[in-house]
PDB file of N, CA and C in Angstrom:
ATOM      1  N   UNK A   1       0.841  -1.164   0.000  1.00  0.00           N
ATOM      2  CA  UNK A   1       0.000   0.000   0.000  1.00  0.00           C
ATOM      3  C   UNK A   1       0.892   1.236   0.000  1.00  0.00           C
ATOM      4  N   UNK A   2       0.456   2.280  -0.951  1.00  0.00           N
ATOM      5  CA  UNK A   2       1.352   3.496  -1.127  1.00  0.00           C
ATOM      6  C   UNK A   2       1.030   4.350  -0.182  1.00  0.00           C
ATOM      7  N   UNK A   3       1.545   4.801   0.956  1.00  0.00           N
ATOM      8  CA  UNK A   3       1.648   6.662   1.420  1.00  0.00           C
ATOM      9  C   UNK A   3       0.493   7.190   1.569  1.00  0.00           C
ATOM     10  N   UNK A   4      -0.040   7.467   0.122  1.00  0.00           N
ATOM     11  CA  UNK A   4      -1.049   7.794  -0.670  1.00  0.00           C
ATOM     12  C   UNK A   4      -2.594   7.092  -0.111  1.00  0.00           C
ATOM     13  N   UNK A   5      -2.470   5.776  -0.584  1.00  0.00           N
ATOM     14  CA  UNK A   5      -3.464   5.336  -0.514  1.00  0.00           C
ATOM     15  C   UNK A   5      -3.619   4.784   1.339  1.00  0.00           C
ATOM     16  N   UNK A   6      -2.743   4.998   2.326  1.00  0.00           N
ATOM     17  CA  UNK A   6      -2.516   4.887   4.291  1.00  0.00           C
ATOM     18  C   UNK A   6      -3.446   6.101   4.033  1.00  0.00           C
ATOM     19  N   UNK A   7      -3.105   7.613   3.906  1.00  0.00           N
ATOM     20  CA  UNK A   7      -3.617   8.459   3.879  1.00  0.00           C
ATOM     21  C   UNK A   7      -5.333   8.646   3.691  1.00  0.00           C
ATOM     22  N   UNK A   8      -5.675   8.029   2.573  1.00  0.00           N
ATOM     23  CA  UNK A   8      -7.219   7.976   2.516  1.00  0.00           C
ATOM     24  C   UNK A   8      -7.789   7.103   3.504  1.00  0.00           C
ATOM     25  N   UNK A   9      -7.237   6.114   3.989  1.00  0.00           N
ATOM     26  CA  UNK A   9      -7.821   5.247   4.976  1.00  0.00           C
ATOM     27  C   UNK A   9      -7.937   5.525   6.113  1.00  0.00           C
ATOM     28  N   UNK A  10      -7.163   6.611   6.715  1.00  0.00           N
ATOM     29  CA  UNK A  10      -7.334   7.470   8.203  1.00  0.00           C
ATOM     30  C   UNK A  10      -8.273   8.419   8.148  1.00  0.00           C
ATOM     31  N   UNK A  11      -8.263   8.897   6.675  1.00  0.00           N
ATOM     32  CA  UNK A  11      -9.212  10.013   6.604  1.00  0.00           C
ATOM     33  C   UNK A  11     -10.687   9.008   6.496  1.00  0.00           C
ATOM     34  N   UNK A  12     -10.955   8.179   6.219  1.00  0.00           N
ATOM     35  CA  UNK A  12     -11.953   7.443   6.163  1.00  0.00           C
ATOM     36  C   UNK A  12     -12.497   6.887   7.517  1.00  0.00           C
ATOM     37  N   UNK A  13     -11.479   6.417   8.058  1.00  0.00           N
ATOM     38  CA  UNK A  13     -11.615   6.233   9.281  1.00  0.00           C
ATOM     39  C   UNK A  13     -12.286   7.486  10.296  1.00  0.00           C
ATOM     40  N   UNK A  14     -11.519   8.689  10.396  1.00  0.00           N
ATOM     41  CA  UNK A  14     -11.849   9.457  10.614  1.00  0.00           C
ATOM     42  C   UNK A  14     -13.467  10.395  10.528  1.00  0.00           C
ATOM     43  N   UNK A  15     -13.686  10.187   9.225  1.00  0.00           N
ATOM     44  CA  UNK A  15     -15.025  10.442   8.593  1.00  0.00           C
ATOM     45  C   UNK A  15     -16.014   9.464   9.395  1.00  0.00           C
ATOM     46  N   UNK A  16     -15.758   8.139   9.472  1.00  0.00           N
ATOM     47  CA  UNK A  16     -16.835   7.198   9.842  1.00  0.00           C
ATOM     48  C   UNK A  16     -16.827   7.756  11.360  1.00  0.00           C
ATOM     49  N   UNK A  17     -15.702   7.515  12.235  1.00  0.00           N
ATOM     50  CA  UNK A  17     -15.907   8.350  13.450  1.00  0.00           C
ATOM     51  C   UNK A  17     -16.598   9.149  13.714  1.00  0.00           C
ATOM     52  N   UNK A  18     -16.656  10.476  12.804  1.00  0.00           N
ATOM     53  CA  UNK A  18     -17.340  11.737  12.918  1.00  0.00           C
ATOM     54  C   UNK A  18     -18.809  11.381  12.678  1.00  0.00           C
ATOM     55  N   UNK A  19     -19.027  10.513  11.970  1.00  0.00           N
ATOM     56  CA  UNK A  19     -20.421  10.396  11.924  1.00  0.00           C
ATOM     57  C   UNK A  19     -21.330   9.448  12.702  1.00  0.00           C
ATOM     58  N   UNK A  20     -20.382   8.111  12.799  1.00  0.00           N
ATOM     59  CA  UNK A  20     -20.694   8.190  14.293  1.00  0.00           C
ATOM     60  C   UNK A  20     -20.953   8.725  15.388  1.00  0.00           C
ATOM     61  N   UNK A  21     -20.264   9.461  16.160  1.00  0.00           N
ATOM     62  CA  UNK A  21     -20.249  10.295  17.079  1.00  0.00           C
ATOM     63  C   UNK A  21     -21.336  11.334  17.117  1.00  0.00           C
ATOM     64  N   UNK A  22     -21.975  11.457  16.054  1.00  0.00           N
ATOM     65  CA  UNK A  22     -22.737  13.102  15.130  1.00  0.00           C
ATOM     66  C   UNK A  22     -24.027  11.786  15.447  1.00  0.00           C
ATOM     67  N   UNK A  23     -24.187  10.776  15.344  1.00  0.00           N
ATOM     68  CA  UNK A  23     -25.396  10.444  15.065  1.00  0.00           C
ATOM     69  C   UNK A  23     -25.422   9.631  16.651  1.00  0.00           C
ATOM     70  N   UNK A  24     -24.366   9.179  17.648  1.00  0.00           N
ATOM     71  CA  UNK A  24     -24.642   9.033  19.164  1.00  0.00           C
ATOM     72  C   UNK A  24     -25.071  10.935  19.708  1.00  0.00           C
ATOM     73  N   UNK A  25     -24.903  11.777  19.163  1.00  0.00           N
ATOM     74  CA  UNK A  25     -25.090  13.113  19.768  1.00  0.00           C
ATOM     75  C   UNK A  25     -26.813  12.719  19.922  1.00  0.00           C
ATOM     76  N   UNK A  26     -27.167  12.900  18.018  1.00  0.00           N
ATOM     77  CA  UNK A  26     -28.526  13.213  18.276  1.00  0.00           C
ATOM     78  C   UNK A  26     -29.327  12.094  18.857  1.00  0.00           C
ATOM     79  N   UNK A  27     -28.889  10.916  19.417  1.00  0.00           N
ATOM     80  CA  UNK A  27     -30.212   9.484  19.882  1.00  0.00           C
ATOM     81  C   UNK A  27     -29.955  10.050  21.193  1.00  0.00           C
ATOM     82  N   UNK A  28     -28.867  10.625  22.138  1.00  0.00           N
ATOM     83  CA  UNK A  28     -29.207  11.177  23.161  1.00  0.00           C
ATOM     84  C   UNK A  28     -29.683  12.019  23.328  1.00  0.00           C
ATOM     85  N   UNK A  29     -29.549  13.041  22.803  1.00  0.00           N
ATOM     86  CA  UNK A  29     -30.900  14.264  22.439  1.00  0.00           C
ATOM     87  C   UNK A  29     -32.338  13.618  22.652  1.00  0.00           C
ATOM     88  N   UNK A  30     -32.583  12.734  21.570  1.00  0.00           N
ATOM     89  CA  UNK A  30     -33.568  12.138  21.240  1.00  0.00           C
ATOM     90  C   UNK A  30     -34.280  11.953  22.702  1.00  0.00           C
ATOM     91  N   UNK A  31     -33.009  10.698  22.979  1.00  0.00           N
ATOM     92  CA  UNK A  31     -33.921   9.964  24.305  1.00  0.00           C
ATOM     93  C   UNK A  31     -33.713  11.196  25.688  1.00  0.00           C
ATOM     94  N   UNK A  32     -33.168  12.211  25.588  1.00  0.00           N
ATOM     95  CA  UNK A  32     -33.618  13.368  26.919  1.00  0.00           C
ATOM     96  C   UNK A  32     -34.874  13.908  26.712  1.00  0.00           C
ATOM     97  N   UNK A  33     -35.203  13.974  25.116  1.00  0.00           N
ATOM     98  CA  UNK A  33     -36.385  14.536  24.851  1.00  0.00           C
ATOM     99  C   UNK A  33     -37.833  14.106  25.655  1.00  0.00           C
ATOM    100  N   UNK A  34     -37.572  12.386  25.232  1.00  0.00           N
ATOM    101  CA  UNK A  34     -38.269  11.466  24.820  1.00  0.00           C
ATOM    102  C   UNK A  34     -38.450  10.992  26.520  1.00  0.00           C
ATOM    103  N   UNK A  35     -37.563  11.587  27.820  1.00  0.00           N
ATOM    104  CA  UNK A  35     -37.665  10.738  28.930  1.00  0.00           C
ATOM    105  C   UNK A  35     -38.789  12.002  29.526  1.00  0.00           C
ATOM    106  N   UNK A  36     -38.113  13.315  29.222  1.00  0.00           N
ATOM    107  CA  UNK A  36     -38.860  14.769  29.419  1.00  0.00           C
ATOM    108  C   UNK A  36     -40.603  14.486  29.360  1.00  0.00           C
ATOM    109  N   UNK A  37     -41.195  14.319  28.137  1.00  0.00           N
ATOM    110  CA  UNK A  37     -42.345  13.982  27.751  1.00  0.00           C
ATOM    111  C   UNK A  37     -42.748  12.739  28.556  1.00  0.00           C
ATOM    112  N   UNK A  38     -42.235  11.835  28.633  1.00  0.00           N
ATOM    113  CA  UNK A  38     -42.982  10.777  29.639  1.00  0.00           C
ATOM    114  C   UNK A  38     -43.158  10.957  31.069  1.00  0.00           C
ATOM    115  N   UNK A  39     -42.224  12.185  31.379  1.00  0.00           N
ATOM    116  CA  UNK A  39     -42.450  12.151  32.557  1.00  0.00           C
ATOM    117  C   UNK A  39     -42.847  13.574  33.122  1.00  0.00           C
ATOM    118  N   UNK A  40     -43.385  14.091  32.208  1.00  0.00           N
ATOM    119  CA  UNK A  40     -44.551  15.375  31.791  1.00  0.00           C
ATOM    120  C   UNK A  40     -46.049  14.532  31.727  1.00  0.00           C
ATOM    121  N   UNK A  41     -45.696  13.714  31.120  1.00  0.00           N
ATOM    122  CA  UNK A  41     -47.296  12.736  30.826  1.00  0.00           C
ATOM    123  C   UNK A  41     -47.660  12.278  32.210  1.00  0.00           C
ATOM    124  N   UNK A  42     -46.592  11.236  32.682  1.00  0.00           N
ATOM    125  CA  UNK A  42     -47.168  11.011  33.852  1.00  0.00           C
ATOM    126  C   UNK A  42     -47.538  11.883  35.251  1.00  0.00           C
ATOM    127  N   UNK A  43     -46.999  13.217  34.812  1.00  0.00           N
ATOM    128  CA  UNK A  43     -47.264  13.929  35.975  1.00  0.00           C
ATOM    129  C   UNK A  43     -48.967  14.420  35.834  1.00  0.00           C
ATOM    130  N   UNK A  44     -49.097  14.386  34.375  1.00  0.00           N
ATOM    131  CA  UNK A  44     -50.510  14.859  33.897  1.00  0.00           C
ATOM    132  C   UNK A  44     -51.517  13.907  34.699  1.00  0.00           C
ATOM    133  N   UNK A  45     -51.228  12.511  33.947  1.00  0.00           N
ATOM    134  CA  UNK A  45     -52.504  11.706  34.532  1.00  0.00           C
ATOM    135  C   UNK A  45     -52.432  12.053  36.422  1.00  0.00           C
ATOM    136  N   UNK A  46     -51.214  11.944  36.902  1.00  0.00           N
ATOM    137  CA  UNK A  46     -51.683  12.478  38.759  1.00  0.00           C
ATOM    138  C   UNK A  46     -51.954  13.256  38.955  1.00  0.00           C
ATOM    139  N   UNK A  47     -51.887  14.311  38.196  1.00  0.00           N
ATOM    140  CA  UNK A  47     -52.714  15.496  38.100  1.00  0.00           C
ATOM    141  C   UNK A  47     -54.029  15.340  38.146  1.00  0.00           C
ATOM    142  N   UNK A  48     -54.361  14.650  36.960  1.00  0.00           N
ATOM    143  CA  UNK A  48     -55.533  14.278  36.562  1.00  0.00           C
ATOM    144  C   UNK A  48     -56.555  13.458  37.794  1.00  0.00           C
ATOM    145  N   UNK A  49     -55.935  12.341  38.479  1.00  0.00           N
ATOM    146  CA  UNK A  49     -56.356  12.143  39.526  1.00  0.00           C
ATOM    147  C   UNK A  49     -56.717  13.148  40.767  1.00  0.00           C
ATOM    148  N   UNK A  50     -55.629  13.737  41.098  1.00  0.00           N
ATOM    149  CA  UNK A  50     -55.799  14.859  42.126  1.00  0.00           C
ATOM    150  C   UNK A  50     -56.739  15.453  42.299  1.00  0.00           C
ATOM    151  N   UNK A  51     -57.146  15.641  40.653  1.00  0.00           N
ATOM    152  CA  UNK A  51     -58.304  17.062  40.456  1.00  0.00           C
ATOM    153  C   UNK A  51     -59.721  16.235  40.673  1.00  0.00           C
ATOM    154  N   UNK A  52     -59.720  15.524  39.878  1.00  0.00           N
ATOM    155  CA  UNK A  52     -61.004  14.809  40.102  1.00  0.00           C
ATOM    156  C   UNK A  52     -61.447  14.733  41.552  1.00  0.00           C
ATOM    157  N   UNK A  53     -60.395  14.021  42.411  1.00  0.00           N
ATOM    158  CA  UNK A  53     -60.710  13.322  43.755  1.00  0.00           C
ATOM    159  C   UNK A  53     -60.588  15.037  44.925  1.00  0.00           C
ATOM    160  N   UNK A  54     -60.355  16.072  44.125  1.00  0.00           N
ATOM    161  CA  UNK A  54     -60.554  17.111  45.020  1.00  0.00           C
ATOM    162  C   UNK A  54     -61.605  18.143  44.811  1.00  0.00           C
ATOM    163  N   UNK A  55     -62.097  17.606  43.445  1.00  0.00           N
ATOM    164  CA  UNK A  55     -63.357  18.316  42.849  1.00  0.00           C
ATOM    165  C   UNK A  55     -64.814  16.961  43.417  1.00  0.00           C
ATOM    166  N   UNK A  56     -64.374  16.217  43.946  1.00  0.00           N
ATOM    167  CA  UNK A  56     -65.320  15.714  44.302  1.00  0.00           C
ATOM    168  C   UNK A  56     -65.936  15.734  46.146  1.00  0.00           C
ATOM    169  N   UNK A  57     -64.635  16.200  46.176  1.00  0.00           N
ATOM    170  CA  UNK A  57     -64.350  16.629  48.317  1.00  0.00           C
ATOM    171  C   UNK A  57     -65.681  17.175  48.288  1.00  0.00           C
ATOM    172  N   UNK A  58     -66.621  16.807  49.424  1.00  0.00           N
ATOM    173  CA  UNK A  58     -67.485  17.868  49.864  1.00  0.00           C
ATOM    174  C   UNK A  58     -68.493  18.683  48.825  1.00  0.00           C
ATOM    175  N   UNK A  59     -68.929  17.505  48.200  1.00  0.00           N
ATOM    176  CA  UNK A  59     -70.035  18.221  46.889  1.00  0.00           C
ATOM    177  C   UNK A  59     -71.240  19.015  47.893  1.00  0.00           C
ATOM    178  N   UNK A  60     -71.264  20.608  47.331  1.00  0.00           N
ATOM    179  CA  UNK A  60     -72.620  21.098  47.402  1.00  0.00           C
ATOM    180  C   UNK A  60     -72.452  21.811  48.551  1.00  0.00           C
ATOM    181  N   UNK A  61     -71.011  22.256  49.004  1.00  0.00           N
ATOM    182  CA  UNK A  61     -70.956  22.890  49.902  1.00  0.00           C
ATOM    183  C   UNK A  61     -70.027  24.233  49.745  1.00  0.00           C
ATOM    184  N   UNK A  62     -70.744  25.527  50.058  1.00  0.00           N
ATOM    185  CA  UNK A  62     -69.858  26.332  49.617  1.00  0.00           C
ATOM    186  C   UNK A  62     -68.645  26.716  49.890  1.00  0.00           C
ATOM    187  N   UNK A  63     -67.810  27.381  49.175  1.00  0.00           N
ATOM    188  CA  UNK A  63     -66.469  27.851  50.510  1.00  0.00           C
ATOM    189  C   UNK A  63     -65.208  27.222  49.366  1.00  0.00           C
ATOM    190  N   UNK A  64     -64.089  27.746  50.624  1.00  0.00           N
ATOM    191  CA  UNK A  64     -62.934  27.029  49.545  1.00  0.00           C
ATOM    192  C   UNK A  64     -62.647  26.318  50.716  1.00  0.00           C
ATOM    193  N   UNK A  65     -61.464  25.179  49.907  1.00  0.00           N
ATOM    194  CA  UNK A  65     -60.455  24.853  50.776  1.00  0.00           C
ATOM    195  C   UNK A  65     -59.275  23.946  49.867  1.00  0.00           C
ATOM    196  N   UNK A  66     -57.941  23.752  50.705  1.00  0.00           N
ATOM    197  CA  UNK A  66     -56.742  23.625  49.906  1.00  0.00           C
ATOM    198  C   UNK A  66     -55.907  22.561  51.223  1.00  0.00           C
ATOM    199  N   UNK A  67     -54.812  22.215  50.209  1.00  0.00           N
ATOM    200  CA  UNK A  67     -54.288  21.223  51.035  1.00  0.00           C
ATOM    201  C   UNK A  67     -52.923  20.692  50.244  1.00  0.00           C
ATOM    202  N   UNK A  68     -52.484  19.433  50.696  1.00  0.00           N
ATOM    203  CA  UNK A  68     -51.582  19.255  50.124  1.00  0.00           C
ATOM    204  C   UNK A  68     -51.741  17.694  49.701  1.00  0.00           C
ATOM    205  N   UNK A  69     -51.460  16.890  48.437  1.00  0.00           N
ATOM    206  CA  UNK A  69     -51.369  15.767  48.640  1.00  0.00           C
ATOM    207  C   UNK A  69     -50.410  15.049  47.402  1.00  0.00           C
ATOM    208  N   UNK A  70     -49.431  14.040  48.422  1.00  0.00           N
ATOM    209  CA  UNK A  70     -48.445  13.886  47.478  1.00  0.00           C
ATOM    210  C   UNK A  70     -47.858  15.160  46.679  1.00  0.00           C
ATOM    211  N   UNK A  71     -47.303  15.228  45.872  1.00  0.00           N
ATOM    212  CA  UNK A  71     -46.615  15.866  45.296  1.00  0.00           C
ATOM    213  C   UNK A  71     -46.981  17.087  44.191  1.00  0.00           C
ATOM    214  N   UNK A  72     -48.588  17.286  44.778  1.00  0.00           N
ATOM    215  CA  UNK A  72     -48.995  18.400  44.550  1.00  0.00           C
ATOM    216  C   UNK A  72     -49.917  19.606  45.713  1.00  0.00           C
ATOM    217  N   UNK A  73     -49.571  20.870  45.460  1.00  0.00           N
ATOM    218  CA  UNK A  73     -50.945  21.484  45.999  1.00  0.00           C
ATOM    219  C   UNK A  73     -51.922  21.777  45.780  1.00  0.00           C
ATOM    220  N   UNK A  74     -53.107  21.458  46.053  1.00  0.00           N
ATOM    221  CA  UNK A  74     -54.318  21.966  45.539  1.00  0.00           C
ATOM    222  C   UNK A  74     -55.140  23.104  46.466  1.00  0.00           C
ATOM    223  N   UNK A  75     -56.051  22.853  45.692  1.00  0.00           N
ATOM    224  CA  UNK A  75     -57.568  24.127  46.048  1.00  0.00           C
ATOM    225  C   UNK A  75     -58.602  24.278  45.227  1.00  0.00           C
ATOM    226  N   UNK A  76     -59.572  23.988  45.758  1.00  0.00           N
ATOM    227  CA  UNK A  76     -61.039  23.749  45.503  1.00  0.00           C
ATOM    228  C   UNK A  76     -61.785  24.904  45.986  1.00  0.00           C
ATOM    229  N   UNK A  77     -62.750  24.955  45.185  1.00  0.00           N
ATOM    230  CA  UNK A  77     -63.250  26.606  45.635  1.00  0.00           C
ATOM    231  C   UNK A  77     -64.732  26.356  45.108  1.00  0.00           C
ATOM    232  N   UNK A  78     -66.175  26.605  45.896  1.00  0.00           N
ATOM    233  CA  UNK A  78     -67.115  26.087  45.315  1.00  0.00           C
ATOM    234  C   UNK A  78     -67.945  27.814  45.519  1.00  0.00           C
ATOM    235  N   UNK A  79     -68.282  28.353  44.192  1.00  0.00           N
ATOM    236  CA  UNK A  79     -69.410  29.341  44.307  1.00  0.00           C
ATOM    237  C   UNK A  79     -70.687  29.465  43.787  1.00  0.00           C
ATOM    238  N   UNK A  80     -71.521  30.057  44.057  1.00  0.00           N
ATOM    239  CA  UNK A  80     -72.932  30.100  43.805  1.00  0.00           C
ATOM    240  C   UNK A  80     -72.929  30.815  41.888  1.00  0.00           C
ATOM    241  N   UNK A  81     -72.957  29.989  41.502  1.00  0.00           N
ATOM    242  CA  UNK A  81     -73.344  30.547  39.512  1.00  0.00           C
ATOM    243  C   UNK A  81     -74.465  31.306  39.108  1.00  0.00           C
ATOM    244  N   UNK A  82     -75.885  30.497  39.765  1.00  0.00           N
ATOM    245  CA  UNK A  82     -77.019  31.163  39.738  1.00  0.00           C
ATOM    246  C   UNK A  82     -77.395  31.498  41.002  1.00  0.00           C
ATOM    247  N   UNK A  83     -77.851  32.628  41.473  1.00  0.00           N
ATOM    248  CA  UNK A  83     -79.339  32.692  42.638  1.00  0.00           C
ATOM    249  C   UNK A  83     -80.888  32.045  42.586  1.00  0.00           C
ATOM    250  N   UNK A  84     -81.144  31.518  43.205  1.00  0.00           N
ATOM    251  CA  UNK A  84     -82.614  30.734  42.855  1.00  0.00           C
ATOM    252  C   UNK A  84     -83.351  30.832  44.472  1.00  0.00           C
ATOM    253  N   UNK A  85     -84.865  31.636  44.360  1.00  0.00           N
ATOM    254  CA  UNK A  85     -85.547  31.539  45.544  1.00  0.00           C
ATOM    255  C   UNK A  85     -85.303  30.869  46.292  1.00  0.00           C
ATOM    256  N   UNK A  86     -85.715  29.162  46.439  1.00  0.00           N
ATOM    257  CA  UNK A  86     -85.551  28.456  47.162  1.00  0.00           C
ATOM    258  C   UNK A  86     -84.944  27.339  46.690  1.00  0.00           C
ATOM    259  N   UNK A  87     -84.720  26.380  47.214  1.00  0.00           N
ATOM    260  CA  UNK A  87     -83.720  25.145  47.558  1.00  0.00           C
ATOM    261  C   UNK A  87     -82.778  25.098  46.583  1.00  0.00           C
ATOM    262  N   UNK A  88     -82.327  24.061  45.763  1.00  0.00           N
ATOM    263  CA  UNK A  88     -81.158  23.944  45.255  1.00  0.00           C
ATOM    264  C   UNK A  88     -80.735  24.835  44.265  1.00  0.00           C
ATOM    265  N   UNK A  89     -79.548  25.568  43.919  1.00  0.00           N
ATOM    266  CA  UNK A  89     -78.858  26.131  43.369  1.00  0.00           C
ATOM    267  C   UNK A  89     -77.519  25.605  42.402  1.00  0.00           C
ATOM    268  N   UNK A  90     -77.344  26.067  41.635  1.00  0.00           N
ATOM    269  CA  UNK A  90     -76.274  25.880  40.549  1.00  0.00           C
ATOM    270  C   UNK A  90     -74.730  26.628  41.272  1.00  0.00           C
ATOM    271  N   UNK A  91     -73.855  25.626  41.815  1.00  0.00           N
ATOM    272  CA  UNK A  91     -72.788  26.335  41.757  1.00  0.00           C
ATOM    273  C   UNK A  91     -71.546  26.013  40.877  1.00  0.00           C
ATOM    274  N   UNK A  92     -70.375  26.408  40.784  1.00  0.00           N
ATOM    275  CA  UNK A  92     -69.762  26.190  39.755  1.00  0.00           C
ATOM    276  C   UNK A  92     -68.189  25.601  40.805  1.00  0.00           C
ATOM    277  N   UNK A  93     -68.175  24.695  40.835  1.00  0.00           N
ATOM    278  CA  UNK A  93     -66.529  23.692  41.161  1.00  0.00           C
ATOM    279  C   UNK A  93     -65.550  23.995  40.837  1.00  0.00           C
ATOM    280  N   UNK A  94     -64.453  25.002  41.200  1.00  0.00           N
ATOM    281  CA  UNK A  94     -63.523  24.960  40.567  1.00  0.00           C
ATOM    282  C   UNK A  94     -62.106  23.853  41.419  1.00  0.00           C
ATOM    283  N   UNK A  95     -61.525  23.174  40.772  1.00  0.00           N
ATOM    284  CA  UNK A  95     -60.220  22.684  41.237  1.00  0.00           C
ATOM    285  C   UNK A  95     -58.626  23.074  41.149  1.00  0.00           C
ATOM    286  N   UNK A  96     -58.296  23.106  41.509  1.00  0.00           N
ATOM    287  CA  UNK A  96     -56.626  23.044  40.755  1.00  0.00           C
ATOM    288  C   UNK A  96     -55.659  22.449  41.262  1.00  0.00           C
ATOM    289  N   UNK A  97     -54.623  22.122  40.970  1.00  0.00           N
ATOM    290  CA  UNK A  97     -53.604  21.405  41.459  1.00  0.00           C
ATOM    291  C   UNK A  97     -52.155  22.076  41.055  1.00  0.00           C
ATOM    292  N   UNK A  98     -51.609  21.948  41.684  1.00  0.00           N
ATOM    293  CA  UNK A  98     -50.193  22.501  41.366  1.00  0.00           C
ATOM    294  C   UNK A  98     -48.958  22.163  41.452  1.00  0.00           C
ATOM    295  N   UNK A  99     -47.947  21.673  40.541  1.00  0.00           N
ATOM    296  CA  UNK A  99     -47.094  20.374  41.155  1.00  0.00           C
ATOM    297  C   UNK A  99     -45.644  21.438  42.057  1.00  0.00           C
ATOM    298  N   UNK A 100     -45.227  20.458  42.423  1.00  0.00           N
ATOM    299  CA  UNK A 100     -44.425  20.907  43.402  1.00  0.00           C
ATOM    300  C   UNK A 100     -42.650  20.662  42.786  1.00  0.00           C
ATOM    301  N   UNK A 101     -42.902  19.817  42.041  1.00  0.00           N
ATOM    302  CA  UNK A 101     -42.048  19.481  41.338  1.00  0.00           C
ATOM    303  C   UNK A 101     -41.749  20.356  39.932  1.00  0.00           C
ATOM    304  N   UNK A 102     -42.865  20.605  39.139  1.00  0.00           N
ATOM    305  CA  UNK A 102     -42.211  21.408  37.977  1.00  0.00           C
ATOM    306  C   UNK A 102     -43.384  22.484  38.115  1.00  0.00           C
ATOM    307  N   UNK A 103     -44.245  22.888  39.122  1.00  0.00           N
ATOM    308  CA  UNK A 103     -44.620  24.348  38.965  1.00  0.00           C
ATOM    309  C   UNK A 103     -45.319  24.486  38.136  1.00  0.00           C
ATOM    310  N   UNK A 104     -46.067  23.437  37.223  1.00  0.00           N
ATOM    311  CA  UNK A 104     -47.279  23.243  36.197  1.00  0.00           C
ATOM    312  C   UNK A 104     -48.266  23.212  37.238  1.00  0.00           C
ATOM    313  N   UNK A 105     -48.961  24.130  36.492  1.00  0.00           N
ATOM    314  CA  UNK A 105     -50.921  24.329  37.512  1.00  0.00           C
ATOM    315  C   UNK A 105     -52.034  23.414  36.501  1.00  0.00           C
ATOM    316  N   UNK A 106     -52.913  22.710  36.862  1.00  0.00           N
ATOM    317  CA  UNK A 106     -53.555  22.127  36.383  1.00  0.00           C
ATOM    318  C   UNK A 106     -55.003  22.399  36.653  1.00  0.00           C
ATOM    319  N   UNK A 107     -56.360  23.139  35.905  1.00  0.00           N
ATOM    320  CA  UNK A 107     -57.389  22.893  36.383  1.00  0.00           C
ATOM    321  C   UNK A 107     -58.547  22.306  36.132  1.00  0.00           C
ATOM    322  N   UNK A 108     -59.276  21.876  36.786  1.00  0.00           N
ATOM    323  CA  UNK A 108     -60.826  21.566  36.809  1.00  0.00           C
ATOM    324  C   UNK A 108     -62.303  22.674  37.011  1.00  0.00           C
ATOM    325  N   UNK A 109     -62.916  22.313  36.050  1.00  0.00           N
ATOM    326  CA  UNK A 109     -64.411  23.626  36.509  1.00  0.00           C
ATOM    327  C   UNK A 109     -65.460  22.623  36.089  1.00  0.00           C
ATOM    328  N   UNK A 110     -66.530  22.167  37.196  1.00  0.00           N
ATOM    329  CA  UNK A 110     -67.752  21.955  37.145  1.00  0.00           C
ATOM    330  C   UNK A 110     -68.415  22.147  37.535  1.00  0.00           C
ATOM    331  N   UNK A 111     -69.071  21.759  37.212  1.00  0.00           N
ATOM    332  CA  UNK A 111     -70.991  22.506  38.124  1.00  0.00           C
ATOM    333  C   UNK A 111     -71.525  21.388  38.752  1.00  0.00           C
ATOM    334  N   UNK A 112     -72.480  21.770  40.157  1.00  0.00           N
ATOM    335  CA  UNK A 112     -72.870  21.179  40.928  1.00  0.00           C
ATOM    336  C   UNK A 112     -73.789  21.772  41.597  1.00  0.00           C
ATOM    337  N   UNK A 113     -75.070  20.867  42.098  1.00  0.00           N
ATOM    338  CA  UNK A 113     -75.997  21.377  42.973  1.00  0.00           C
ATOM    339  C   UNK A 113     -75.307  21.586  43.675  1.00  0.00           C
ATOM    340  N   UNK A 114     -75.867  22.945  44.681  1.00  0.00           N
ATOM    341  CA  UNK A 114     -76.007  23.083  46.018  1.00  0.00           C
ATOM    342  C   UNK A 114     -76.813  23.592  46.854  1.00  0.00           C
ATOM    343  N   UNK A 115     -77.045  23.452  48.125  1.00  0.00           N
ATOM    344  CA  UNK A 115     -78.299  24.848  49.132  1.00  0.00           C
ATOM    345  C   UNK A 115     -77.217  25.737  49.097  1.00  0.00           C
ATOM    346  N   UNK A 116     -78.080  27.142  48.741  1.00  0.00           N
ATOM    347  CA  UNK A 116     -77.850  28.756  49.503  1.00  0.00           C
ATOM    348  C   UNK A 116     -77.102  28.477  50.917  1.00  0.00           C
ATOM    349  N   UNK A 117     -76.473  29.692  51.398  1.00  0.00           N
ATOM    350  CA  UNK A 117     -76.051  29.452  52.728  1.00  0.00           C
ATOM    351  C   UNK A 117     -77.588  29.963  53.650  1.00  0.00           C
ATOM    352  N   UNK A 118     -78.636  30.345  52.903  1.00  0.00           N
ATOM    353  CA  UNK A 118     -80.211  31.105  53.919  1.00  0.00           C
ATOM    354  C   UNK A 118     -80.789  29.690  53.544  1.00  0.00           C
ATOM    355  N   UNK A 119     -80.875  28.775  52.847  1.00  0.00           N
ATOM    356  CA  UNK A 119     -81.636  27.741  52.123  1.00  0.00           C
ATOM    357  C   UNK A 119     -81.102  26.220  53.231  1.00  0.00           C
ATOM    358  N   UNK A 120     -80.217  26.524  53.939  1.00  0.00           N
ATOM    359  CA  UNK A 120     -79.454  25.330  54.482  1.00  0.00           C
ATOM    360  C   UNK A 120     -80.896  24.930  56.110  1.00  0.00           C
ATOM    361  N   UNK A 121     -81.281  23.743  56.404  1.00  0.00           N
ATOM    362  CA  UNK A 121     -81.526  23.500  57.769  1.00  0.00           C
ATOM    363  C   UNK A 121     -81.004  24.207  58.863  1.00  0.00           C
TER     364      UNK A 121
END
């Protein structure tokens, strides 16, 4: 083998290296991306739990209240939507949750009977 032709084979070598290396860059990229999002997702669905099971605390009663559970904070807040003479009323549920970990707020709004605070026994 000539000089010449050692020469192209390092540079070849070299080349395959580089692109190697260029294509381990981006699958770790990839998979930081790819661990980010799953574990954005799963914070969603406990989110998702949270809210439900704190939008369901104490149906039909007005008022707020907040707390802490697991690895989020919440607060529930229940107000009167409509006024209505007598007995049950339309109020509106709000939830939220807030993680403690990445500072994403999450909320819930539904509606729910309730008595007036003059309408109560």
């Amino acid at each position: 083998m000539s000089k010449s032709e050692e020469g192209f084979a390092a540079v070849d070598a070299m080349v395959a290296l580089a692109i190697l290396a260029g294509t381990f860059a981006v699958g770790a990229s990839a998979l930081g991306s790819a661990r980010r999002i799953a574990a954005a997702a799963a914070e969603m669905g406990a989110a998702d739990a949270t809210l439900r099971l704190v939008a369901d605390q104490q149906p039909g009663t007005l008022g707020d209240s907040s707390g802490r559970s697991g690895r989020f904070q919440w607060r529930a807040q229940t107000v009167l939507s409509e006024m209505v003479a007598s007995g049950p009323a339309i109020c509106r549920r709000t939830a939220a949750v807030t993680s403690t970990r990445s500072g994403r707020r999450y909320e819930l709004n539904t509606y729910v009977f309730c008595l007036p605070p003059e309408a109560k026994p």
